[in-house]
N, C-alpha and C. Protein backbone atom coordinates (compact mmCIF):
# COMPACT_ATOMS: atom_id res chain seq x y z
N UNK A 1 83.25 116.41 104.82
CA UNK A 1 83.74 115.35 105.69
C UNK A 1 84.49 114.29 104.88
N UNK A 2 83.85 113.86 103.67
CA UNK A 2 84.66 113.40 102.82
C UNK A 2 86.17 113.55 102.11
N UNK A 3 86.40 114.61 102.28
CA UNK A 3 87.67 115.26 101.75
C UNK A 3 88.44 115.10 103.24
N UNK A 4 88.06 115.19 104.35
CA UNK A 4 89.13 115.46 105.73
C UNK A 4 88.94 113.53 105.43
N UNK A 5 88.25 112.99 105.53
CA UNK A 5 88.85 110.84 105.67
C UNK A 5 89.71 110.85 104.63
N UNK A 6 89.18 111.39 103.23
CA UNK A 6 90.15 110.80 102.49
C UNK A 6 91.90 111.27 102.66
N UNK A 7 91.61 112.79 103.33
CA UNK A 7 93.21 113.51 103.45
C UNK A 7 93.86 112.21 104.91
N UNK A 8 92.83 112.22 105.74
CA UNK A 8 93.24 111.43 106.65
C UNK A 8 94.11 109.78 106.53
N UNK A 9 93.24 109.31 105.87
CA UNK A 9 93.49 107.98 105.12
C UNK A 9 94.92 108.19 104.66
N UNK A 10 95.20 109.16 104.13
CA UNK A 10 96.77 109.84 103.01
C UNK A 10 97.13 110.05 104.06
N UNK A 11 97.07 110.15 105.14
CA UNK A 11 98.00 110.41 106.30
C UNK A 11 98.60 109.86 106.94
N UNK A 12 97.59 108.55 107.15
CA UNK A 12 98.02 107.16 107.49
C UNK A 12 99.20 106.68 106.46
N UNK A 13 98.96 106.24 105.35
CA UNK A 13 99.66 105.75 104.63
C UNK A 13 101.24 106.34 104.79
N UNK A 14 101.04 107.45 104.70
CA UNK A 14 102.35 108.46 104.52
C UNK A 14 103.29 108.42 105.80
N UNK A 15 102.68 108.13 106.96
CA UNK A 15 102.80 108.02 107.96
C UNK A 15 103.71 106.38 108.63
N UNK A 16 102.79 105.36 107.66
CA UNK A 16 103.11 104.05 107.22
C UNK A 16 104.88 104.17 106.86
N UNK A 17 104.33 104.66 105.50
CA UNK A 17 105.66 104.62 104.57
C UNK A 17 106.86 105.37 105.36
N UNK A 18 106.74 106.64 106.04
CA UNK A 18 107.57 107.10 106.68
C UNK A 18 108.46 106.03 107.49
N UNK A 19 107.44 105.20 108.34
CA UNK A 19 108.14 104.04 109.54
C UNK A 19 109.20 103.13 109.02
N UNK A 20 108.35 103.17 107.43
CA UNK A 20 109.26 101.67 107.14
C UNK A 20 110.35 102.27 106.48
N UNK A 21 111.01 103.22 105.94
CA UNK A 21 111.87 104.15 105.57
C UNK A 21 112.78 104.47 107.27
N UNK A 22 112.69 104.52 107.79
CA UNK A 22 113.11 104.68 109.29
C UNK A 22 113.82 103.25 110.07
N UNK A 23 113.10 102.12 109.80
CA UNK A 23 113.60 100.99 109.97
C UNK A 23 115.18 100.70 109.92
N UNK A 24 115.89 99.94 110.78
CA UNK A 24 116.54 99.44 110.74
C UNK A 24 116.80 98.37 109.92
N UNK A 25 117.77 97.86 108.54
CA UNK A 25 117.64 96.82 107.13
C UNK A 25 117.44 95.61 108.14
N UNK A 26 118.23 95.37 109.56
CA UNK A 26 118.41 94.07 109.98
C UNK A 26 117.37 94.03 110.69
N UNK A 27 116.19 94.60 110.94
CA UNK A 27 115.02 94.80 111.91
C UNK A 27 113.54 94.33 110.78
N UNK A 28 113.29 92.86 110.73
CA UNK A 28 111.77 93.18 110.13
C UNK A 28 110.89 93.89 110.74
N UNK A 29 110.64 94.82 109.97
CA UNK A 29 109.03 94.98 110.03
C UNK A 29 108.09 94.52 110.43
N UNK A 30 107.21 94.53 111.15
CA UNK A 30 106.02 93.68 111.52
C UNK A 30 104.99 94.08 110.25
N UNK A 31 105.14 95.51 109.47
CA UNK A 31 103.72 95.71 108.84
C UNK A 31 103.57 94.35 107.64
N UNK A 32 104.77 94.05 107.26
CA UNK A 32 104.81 93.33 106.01
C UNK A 32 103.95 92.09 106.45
N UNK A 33 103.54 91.69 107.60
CA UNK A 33 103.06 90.65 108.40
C UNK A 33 101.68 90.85 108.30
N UNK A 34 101.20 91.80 108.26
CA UNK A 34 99.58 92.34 108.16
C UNK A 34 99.21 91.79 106.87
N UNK A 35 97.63 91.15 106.95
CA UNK A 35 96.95 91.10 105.28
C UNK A 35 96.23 92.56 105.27
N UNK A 36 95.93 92.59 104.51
CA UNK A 36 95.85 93.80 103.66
C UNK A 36 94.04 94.01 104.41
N UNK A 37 93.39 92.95 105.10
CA UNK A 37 92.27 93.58 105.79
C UNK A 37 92.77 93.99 107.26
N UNK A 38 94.18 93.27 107.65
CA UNK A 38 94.23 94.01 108.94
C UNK A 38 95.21 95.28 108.68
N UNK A 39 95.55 95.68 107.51
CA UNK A 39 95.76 97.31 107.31
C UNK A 39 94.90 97.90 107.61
N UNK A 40 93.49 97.65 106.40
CA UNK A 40 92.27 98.73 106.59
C UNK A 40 91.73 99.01 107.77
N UNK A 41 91.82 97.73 108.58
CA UNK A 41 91.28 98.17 110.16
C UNK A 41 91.86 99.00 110.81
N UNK A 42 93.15 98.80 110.93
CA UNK A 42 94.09 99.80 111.48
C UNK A 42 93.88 101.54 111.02
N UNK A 43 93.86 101.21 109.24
CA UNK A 43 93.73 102.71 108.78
C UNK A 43 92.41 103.10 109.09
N UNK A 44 91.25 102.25 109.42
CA UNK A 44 89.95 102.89 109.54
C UNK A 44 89.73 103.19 111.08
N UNK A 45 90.57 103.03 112.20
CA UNK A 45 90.60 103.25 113.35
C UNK A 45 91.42 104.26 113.83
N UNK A 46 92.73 104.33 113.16
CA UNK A 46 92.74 105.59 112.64
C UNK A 46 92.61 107.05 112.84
N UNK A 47 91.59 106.69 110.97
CA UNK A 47 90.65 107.93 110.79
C UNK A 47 89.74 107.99 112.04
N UNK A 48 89.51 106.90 112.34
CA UNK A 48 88.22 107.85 113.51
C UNK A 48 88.97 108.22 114.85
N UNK A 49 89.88 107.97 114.80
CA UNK A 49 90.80 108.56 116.50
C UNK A 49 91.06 109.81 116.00
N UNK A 50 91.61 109.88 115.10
CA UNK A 50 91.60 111.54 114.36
C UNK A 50 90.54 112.61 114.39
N UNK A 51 89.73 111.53 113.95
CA UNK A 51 88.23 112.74 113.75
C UNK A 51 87.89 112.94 115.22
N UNK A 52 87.66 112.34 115.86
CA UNK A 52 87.08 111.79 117.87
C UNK A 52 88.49 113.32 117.97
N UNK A 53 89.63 113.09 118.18
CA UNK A 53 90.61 113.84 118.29
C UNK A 53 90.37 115.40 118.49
N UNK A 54 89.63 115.40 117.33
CA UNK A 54 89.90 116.84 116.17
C UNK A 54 88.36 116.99 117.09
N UNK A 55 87.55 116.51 117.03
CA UNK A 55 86.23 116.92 117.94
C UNK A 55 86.00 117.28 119.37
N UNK A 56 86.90 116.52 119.82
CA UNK A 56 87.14 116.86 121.32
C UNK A 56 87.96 118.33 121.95
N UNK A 57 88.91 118.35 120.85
CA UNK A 57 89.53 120.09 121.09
C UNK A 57 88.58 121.14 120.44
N UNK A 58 87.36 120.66 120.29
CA UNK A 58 86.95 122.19 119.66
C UNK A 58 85.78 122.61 121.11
């Protein structure tokens, strides 16, 4: 279970980085606006919509 949060977590991020690569230069960002505890909430809510996700189709 440890190995699927942490791949998950890397998913988020990657997922992150993708958006802001996608952005428009003349369009801020809202993420740059987040402190760095309202990332983790986001990334830890997340992982568990993923996991809830991944549990419900089986």
């Amino acid at each position: 279970m440890d190995s699927q949060v942490t791949q998950l977590r890397k998913n988020f991020y990657q997922q992150v980085q993708a958006d802001k690569k996608y952005t428009m230069p003349e369009v801020c960002s809202t993420l740059s606006l987040l402190t760095e505890e309202e990332l983790k909430q986001i990334e830890q809510v997340w992982v568990e919509l993923a996991i809830w996700k991944k549990s419900q189709s089986h």
